[in-house]
N, C-alpha and C. Protein backbone atom coordinates (compact mmCIF):
# COMPACT_ATOMS: atom_id res chain seq x y z
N UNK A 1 78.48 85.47 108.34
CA UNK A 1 79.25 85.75 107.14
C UNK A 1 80.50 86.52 107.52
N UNK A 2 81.69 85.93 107.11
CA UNK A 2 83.09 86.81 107.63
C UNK A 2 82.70 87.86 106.93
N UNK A 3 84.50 89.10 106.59
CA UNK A 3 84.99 89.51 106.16
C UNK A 3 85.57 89.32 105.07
N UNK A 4 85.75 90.10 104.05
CA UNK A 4 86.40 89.63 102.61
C UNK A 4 87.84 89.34 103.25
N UNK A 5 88.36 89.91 104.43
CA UNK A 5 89.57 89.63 104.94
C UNK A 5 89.88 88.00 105.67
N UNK A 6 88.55 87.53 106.43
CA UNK A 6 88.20 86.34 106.95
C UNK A 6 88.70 85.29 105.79
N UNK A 7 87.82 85.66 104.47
CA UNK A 7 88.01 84.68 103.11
C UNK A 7 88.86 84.66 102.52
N UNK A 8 89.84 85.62 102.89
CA UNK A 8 91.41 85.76 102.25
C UNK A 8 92.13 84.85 103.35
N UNK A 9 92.30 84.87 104.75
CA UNK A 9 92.65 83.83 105.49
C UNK A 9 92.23 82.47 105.23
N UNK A 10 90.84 82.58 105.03
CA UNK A 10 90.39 80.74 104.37
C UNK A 10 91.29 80.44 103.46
N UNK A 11 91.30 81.55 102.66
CA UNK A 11 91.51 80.79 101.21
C UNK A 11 90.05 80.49 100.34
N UNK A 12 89.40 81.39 100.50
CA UNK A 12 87.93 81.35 99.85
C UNK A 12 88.78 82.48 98.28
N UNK A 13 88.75 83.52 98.98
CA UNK A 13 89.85 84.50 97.96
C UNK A 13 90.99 84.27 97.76
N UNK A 14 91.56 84.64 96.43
CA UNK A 14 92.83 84.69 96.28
C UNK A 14 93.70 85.79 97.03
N UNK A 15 95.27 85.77 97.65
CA UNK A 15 95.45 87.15 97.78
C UNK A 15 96.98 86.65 97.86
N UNK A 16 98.01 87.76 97.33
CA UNK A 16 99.42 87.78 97.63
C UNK A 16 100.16 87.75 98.45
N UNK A 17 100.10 86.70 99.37
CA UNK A 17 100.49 86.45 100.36
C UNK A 17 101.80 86.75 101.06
N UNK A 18 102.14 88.17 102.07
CA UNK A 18 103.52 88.11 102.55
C UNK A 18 104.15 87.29 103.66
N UNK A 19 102.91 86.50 104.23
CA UNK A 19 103.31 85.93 105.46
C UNK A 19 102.22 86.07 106.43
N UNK A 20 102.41 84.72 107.14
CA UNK A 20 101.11 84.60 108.36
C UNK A 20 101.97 83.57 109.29
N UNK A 21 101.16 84.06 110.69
CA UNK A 21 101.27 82.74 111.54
C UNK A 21 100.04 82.53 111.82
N UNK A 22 99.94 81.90 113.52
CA UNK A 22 98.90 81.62 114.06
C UNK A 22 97.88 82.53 114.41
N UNK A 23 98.55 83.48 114.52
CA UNK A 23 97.27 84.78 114.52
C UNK A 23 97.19 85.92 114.27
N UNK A 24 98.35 86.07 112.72
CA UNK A 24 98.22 87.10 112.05
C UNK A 24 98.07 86.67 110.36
N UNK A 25 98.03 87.37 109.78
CA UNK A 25 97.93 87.47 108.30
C UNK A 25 98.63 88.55 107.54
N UNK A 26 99.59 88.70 106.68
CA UNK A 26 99.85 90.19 105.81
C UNK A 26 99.90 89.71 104.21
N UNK A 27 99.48 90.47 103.64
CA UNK A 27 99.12 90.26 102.28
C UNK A 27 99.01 91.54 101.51
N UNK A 28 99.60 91.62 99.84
CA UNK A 28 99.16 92.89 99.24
C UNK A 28 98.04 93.37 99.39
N UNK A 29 97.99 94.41 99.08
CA UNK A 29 96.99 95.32 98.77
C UNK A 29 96.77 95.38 97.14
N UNK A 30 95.39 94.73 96.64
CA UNK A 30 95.66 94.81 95.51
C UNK A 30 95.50 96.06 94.59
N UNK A 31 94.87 96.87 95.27
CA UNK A 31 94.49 98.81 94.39
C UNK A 31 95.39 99.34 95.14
N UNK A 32 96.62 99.13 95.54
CA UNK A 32 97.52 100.06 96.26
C UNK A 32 98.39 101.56 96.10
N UNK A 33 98.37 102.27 96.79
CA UNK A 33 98.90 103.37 96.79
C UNK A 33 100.43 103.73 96.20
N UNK A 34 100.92 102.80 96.55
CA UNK A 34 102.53 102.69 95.80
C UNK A 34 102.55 100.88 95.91
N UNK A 35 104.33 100.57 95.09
CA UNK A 35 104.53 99.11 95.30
C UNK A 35 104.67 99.09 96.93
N UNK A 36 104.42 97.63 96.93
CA UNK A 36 105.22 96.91 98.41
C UNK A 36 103.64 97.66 99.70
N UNK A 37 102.42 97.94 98.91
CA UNK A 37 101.81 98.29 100.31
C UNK A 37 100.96 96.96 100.36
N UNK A 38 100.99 96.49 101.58
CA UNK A 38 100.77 95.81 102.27
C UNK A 38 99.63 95.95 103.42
N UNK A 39 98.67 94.94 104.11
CA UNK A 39 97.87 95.04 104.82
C UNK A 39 97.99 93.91 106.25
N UNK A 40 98.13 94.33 106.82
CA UNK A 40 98.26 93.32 108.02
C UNK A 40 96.91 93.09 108.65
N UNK A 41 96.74 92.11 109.01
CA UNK A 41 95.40 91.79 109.80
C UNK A 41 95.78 90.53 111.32
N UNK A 42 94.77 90.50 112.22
CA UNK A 42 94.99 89.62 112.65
C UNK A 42 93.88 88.31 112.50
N UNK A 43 93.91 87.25 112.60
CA UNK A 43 92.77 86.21 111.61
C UNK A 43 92.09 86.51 112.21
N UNK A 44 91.62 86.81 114.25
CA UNK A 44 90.59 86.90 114.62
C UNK A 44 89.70 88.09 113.87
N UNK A 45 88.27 88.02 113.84
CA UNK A 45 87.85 89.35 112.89
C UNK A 45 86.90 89.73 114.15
N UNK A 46 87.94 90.91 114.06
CA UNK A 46 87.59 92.16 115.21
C UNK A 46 87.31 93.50 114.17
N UNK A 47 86.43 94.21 114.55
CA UNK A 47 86.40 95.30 113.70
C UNK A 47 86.87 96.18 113.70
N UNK A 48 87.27 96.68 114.98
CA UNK A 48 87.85 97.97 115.40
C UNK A 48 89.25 97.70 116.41
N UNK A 49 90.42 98.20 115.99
CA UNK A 49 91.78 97.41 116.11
C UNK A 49 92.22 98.24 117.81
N UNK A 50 91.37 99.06 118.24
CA UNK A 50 91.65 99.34 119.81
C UNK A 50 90.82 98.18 120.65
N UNK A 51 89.92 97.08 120.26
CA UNK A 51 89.43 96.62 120.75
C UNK A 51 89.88 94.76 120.89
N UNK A 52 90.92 94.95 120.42
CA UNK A 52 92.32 93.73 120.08
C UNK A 52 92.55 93.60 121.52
N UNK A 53 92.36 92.81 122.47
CA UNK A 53 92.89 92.60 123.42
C UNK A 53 94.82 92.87 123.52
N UNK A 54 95.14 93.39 124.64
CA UNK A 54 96.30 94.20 124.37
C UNK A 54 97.45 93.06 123.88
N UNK A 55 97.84 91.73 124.41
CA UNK A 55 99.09 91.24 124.07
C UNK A 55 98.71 90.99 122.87
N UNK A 56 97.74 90.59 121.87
CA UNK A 56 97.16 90.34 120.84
C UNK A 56 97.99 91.64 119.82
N UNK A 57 97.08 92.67 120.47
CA UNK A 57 97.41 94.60 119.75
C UNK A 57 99.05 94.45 119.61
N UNK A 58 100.06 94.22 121.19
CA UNK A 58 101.09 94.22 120.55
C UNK A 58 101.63 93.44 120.30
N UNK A 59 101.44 92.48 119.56
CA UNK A 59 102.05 91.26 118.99
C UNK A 59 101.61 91.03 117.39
N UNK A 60 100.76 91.86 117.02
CA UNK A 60 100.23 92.56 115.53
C UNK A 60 101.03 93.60 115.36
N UNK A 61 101.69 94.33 116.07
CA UNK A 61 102.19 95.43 115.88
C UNK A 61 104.09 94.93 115.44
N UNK A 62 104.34 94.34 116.75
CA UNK A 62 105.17 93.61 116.23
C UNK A 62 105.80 92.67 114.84
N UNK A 63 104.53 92.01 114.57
CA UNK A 63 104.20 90.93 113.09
C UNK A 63 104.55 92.31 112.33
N UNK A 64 103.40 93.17 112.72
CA UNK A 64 103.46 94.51 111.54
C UNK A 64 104.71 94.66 111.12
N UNK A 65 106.03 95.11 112.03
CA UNK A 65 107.07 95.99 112.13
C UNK A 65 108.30 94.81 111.34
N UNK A 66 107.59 93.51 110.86
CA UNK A 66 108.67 92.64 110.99
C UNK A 66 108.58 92.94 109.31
N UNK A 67 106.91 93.19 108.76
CA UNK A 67 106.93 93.03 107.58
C UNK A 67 107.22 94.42 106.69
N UNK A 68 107.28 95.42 107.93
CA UNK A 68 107.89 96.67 107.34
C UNK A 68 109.14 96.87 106.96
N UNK A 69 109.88 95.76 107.80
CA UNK A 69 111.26 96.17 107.76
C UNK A 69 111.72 95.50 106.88
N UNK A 70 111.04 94.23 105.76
CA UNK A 70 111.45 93.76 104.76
C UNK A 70 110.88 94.62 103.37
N UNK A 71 109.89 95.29 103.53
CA UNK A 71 109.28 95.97 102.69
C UNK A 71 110.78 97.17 102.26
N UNK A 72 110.95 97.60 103.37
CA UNK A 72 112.02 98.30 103.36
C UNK A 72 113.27 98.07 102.27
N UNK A 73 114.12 96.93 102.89
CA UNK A 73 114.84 96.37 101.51
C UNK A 73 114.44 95.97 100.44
N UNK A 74 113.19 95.86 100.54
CA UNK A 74 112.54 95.65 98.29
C UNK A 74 112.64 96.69 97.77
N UNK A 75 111.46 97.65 98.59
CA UNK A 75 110.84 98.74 97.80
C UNK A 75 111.99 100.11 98.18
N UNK A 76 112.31 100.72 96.65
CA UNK A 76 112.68 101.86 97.49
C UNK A 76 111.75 103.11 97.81
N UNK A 77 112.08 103.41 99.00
CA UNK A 77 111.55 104.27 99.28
C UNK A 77 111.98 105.20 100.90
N UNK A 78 111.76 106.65 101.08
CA UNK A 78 112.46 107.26 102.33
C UNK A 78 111.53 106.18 103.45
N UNK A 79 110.33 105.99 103.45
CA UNK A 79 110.02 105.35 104.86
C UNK A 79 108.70 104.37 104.58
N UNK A 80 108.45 103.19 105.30
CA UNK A 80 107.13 102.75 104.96
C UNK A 80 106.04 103.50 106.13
N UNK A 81 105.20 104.30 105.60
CA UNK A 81 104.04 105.08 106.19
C UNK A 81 103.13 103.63 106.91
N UNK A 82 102.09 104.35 107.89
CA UNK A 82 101.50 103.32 108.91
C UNK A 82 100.43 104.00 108.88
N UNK A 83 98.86 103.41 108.69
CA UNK A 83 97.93 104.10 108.54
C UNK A 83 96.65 102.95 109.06
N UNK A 84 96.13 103.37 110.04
CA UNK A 84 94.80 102.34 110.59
C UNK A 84 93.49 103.51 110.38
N UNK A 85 92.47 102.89 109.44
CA UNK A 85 91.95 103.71 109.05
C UNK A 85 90.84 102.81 109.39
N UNK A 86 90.24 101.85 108.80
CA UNK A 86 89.24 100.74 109.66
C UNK A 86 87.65 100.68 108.92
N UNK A 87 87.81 101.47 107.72
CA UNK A 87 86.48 102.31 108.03
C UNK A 87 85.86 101.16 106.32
N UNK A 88 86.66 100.83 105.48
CA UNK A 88 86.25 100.61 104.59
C UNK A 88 86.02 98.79 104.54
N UNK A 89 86.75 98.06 105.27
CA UNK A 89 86.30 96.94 105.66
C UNK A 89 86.38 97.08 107.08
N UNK A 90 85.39 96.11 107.50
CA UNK A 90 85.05 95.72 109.05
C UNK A 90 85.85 94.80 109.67
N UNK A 91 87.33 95.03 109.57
CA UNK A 91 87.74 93.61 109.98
C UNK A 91 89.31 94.97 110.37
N UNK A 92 89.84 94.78 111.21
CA UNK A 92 90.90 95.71 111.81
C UNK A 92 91.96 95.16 110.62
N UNK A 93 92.88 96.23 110.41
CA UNK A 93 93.82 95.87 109.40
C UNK A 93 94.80 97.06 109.46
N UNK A 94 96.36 97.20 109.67
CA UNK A 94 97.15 97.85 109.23
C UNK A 94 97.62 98.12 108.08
N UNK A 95 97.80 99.52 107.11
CA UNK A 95 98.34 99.36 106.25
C UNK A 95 99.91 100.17 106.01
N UNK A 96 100.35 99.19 105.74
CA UNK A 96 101.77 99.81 105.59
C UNK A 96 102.27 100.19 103.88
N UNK A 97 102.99 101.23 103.49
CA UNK A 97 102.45 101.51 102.29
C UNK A 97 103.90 102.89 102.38
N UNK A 98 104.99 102.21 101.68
CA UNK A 98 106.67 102.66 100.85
C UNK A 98 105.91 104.39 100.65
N UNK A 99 106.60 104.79 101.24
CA UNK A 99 106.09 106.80 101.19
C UNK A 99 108.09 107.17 101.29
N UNK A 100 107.74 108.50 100.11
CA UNK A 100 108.45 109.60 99.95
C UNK A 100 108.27 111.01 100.90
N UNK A 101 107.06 110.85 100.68
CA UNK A 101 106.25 111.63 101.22
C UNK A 101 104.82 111.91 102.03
N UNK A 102 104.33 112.96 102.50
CA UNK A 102 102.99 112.84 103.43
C UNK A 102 102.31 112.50 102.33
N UNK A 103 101.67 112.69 101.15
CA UNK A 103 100.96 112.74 100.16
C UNK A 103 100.82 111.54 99.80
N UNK A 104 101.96 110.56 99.82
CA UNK A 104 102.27 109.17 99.23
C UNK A 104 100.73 108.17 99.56
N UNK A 105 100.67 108.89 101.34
CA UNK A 105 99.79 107.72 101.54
C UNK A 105 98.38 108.36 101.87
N UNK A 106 97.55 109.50 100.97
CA UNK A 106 96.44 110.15 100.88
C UNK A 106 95.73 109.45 100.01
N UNK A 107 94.90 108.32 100.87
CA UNK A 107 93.64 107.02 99.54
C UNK A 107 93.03 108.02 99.30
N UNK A 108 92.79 109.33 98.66
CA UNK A 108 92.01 109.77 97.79
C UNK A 108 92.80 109.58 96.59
N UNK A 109 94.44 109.31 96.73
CA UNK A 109 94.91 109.35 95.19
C UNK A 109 94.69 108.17 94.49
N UNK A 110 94.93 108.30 93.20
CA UNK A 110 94.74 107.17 92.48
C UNK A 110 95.44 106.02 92.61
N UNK A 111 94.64 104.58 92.16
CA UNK A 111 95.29 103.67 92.85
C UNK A 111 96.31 102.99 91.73
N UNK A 112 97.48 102.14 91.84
CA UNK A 112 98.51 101.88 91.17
C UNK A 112 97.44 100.49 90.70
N UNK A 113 97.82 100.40 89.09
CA UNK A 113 97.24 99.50 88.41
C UNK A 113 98.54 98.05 88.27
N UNK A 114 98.68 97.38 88.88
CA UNK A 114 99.98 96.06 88.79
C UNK A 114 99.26 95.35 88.28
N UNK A 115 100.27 94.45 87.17
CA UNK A 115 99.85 93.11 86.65
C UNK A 115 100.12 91.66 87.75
N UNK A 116 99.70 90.87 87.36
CA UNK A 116 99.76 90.06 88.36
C UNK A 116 101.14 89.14 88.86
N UNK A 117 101.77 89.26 87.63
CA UNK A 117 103.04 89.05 87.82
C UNK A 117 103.96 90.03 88.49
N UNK A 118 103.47 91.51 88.52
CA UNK A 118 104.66 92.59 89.58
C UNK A 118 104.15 91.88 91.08
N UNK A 119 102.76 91.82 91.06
CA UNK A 119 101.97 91.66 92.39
C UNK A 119 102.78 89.88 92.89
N UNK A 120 102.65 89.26 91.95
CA UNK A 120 103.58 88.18 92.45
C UNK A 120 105.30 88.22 92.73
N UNK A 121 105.90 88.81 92.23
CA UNK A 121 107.27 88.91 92.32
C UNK A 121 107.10 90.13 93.31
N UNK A 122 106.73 91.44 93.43
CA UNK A 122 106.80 91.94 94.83
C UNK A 122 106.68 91.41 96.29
N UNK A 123 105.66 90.80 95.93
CA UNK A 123 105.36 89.47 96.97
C UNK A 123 106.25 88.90 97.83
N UNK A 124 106.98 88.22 96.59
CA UNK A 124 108.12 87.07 96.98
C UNK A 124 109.18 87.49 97.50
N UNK A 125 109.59 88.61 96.70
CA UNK A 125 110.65 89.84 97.50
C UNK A 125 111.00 90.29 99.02
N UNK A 126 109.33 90.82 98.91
CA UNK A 126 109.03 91.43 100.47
C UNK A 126 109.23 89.91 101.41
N UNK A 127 108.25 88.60 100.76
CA UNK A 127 108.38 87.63 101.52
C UNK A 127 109.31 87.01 102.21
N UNK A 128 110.41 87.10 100.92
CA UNK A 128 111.68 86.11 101.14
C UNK A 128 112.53 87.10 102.13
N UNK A 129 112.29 88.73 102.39
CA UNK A 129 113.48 89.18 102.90
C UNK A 129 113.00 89.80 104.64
N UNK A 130 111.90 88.66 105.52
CA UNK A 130 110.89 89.07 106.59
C UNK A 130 112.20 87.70 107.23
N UNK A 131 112.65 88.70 108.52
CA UNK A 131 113.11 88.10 109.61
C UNK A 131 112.43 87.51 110.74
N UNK A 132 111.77 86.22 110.64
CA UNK A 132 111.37 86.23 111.96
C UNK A 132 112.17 85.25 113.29
């Protein structure tokens, strides 16, 4: 049995798609901390993201940095925060997530309620403005 992250790559789940290749995935976050946060994964489902074989690690990191830097021109915000935390799904995942501040990106705060239409037009935003 995958990952709820595995079934978002199928396409078993729905999810807001910012962009994928051959062996990455980034997609909203749908209980997110601010707009424009985002989750990167890579399709293989590894659980623990030090255990990414290294050109793999930096070539996710890379994908990562491509979708930060479009997040950047949507959302405003002073910086997009970087947080590998791992612990709540089993499947390695970056989250990148528009911060003012240290506080911005503390998941004990409450999570931003979007309709599905912000979650779609943020989307497309972040999507349409990823250099690769």
């Amino acid at each position: 049995m995958g990952s709820i992250f595995t079934k978002i790559i199928n396409g078993e789940i729905p999810c807001y798609k910012i962009a994928e290749n051959d062996r990455f995935f980034a997609f909203l976050d749908i209980n997110p901390l601010a707009k424009g946060h985002t989750l990167v994964i890579p399709k293989e489902e590894i659980d623990n993201i030090f255990d990414i074989e290294d050109d793999n690690f930096k070539e996710l990191f890379l994908f990562a940095k491509k979708i930060a830097k479009a997040i950047e021109k949507v959302i405003k915000a002073e910086k997009v925060g970087v947080a590998v935390i791992g612990l709540e799904v089993r499947h390695a995942h970056i989250h990148l997530v528009p911060i003012n501040g240290v506080h911005d990106i503390d998941f004990k705060k409450p999570k931003l309620q979007l309709t599905q239409e912000e979650l779609k037009d943020i989307a497309a935003k972040i999507s349409s403005n990823i250099q690769f």
